[in-house]
PDB file of N, CA and C in Angstrom:
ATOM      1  N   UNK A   1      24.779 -59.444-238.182  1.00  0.00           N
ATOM      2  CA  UNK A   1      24.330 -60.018-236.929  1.00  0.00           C
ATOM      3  C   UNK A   1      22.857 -60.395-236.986  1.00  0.00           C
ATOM      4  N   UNK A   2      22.019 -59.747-237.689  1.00  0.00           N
ATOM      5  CA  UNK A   2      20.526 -60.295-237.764  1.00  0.00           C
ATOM      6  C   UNK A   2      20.421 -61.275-238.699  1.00  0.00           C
ATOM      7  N   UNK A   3      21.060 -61.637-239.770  1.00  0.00           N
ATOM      8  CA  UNK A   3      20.923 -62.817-240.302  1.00  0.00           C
ATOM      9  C   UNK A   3      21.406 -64.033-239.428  1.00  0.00           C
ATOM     10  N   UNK A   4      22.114 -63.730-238.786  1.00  0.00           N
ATOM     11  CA  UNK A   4      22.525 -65.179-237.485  1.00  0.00           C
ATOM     12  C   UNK A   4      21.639 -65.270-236.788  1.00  0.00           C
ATOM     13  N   UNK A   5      21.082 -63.656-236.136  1.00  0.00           N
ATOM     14  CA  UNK A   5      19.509 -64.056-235.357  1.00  0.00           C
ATOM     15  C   UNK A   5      18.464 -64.716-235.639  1.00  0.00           C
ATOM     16  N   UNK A   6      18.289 -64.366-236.814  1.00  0.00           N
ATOM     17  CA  UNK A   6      17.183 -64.920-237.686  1.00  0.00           C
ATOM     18  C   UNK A   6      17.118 -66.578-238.133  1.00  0.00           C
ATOM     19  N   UNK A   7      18.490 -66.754-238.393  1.00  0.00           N
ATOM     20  CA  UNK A   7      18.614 -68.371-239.051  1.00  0.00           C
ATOM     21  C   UNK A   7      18.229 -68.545-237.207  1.00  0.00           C
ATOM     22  N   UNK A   8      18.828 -68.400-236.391  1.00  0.00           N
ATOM     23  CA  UNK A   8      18.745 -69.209-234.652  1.00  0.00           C
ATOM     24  C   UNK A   8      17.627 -69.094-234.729  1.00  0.00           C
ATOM     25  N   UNK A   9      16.391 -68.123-234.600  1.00  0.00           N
ATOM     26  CA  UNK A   9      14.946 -67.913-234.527  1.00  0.00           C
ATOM     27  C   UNK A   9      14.223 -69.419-235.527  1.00  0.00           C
ATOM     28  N   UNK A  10      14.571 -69.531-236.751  1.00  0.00           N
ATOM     29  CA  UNK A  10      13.744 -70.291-237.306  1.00  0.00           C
ATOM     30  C   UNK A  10      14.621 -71.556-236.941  1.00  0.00           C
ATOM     31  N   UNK A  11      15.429 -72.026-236.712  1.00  0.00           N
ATOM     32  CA  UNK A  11      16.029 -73.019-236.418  1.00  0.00           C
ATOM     33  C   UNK A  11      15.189 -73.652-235.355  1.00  0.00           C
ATOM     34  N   UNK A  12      15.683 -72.698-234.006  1.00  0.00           N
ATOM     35  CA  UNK A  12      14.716 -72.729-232.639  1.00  0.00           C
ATOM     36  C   UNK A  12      13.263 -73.276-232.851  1.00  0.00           C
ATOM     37  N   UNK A  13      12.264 -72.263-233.810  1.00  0.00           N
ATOM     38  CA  UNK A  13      11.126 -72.471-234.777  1.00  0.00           C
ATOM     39  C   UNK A  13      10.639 -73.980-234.718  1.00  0.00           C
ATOM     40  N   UNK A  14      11.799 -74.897-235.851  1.00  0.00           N
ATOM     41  CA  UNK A  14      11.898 -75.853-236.790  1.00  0.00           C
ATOM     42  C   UNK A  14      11.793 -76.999-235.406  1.00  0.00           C
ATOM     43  N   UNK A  15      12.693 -76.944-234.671  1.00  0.00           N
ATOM     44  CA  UNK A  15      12.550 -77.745-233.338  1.00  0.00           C
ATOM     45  C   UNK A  15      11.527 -78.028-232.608  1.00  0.00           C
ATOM     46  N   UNK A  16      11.213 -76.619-232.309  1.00  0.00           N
ATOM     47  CA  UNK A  16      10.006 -76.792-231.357  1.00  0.00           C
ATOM     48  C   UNK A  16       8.965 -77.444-232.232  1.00  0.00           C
ATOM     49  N   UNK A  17       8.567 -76.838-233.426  1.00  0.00           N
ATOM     50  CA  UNK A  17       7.397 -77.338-234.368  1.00  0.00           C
ATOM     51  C   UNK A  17       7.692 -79.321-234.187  1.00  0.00           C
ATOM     52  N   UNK A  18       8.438 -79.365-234.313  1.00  0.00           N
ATOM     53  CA  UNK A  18       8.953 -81.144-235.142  1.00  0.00           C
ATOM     54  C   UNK A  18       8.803 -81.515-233.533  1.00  0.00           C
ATOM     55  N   UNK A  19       8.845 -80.825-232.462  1.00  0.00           N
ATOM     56  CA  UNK A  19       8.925 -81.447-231.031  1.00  0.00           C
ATOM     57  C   UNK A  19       7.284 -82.056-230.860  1.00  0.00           C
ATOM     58  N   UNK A  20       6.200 -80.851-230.997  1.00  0.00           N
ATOM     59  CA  UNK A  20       4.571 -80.795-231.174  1.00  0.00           C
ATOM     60  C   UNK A  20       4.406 -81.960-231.319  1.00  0.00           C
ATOM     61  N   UNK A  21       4.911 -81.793-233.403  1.00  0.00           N
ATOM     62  CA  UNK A  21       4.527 -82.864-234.056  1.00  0.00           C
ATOM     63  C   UNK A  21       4.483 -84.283-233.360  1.00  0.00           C
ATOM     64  N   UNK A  22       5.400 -84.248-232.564  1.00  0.00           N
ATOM     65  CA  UNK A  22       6.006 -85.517-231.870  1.00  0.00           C
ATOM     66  C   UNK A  22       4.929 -86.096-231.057  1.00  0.00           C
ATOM     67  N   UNK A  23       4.656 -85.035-230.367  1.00  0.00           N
ATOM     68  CA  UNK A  23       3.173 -85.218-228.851  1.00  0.00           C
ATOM     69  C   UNK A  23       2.080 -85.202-229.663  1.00  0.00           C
ATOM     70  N   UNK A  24       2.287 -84.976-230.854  1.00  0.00           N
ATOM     71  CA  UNK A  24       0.567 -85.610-231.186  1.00  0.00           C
ATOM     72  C   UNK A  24       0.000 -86.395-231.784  1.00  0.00           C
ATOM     73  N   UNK A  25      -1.007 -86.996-231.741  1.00  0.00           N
ATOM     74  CA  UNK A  25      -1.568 -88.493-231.012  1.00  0.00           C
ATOM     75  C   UNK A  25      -1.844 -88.738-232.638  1.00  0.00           C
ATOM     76  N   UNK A  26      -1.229 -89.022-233.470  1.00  0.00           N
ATOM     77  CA  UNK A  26      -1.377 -89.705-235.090  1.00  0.00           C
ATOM     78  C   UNK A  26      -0.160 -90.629-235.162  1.00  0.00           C
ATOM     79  N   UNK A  27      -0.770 -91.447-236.370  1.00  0.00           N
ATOM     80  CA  UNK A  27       0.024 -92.220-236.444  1.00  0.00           C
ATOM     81  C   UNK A  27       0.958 -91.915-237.637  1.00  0.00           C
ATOM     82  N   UNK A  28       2.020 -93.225-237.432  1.00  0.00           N
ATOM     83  CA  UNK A  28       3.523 -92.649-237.752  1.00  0.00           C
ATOM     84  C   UNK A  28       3.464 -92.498-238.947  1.00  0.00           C
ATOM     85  N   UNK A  29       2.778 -92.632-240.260  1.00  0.00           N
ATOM     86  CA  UNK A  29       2.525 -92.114-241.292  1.00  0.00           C
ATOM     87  C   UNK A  29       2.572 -90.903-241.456  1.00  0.00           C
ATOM     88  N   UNK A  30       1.394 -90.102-240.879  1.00  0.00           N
ATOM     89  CA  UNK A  30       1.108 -89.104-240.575  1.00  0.00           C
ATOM     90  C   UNK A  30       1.826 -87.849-239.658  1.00  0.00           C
ATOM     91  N   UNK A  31       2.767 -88.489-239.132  1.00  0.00           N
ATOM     92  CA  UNK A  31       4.090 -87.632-238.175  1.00  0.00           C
ATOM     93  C   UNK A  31       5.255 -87.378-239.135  1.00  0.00           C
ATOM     94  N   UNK A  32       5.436 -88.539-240.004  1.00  0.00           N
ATOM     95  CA  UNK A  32       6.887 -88.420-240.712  1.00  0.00           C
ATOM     96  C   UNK A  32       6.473 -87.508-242.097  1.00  0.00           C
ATOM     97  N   UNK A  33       5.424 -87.522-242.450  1.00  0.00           N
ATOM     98  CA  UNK A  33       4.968 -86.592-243.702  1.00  0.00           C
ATOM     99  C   UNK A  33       5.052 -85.089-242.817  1.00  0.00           C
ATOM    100  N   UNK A  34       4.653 -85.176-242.061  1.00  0.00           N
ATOM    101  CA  UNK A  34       3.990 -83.358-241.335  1.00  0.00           C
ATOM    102  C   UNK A  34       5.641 -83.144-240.623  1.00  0.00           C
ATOM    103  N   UNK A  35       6.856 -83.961-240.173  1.00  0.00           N
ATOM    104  CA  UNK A  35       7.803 -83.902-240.114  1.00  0.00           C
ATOM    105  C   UNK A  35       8.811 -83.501-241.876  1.00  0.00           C
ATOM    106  N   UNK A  36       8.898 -83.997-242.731  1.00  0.00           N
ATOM    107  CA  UNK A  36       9.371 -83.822-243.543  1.00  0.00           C
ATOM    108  C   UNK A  36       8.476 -81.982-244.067  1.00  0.00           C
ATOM    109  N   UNK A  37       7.577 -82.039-244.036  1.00  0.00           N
ATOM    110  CA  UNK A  37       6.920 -80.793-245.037  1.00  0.00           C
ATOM    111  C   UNK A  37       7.568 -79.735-243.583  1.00  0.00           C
ATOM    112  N   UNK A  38       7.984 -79.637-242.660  1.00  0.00           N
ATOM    113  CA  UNK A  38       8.204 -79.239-241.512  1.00  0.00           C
ATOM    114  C   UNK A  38       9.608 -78.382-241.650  1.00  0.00           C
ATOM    115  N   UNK A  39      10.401 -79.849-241.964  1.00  0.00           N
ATOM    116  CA  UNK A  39      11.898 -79.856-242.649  1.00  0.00           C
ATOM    117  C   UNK A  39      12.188 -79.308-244.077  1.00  0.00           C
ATOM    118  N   UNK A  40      11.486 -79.099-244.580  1.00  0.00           N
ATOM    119  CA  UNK A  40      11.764 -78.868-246.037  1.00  0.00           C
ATOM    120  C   UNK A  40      11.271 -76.846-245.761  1.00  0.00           C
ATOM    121  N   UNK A  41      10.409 -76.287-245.156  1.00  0.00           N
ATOM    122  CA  UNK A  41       9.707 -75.480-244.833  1.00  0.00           C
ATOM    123  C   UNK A  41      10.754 -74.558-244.394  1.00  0.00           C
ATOM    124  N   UNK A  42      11.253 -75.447-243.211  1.00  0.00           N
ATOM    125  CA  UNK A  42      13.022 -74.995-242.358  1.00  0.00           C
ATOM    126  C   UNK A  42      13.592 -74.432-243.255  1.00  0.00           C
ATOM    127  N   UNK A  43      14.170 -75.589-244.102  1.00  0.00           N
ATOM    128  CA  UNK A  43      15.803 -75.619-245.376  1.00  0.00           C
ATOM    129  C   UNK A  43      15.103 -73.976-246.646  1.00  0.00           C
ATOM    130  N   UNK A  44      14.277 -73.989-246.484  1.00  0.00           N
ATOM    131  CA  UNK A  44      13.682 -72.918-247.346  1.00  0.00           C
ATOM    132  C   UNK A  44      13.774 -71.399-246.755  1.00  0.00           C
ATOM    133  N   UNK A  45      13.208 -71.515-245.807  1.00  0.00           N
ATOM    134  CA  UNK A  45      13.176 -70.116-244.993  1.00  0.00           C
ATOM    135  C   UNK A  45      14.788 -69.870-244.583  1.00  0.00           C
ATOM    136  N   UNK A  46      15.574 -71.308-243.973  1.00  0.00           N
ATOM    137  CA  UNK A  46      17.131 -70.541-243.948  1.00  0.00           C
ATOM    138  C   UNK A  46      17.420 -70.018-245.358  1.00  0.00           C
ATOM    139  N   UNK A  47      17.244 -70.816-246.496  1.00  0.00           N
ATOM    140  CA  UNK A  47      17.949 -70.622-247.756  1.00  0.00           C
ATOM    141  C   UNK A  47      17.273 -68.797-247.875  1.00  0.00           C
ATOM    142  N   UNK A  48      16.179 -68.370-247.240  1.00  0.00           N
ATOM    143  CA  UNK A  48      16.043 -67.158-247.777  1.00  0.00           C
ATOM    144  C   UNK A  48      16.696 -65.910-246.758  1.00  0.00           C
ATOM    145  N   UNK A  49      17.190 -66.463-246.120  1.00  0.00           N
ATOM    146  CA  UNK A  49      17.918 -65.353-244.707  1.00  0.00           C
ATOM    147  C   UNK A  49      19.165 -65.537-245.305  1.00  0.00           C
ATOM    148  N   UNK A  50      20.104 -66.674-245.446  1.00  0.00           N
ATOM    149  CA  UNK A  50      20.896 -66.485-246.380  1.00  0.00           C
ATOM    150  C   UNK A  50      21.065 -65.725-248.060  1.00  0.00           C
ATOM    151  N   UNK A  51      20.194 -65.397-248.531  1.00  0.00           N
ATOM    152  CA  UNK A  51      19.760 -64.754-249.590  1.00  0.00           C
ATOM    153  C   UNK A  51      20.261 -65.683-250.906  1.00  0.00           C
ATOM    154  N   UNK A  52      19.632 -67.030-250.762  1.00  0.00           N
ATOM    155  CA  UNK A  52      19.918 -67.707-251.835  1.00  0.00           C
ATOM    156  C   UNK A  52      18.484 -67.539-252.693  1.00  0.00           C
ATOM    157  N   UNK A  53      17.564 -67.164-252.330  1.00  0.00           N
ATOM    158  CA  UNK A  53      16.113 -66.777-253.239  1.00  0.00           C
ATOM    159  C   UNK A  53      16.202 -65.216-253.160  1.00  0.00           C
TER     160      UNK A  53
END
């Protein structure tokens, strides 16, 4: 049951962060890079609650 908590926590996390990113005032260069390193950050931290590292 805490590994389901945990993936929902950083999931929840991953959203809100990429939501920020959204409201702030740079341009779209600069949103889709800090979006991707955002996303990749996500897919990592689930892969370690799942215990693939």
């Amino acid at each position: 049951m805490s590994i389901l908590i945990g993936i929902l926590i950083t999931f929840l996390v991953v959203i809100l962060v990429l939501y920020l990113i959204n409201m702030l005032p740079l341009d779209g260069r600069a949103k889709q890079i800090a979006r991707v390193v955002v996303i990749i950050i996500g897919i990592v931290s689930l892969l370690k609650y799942l215990a693939v590292f």
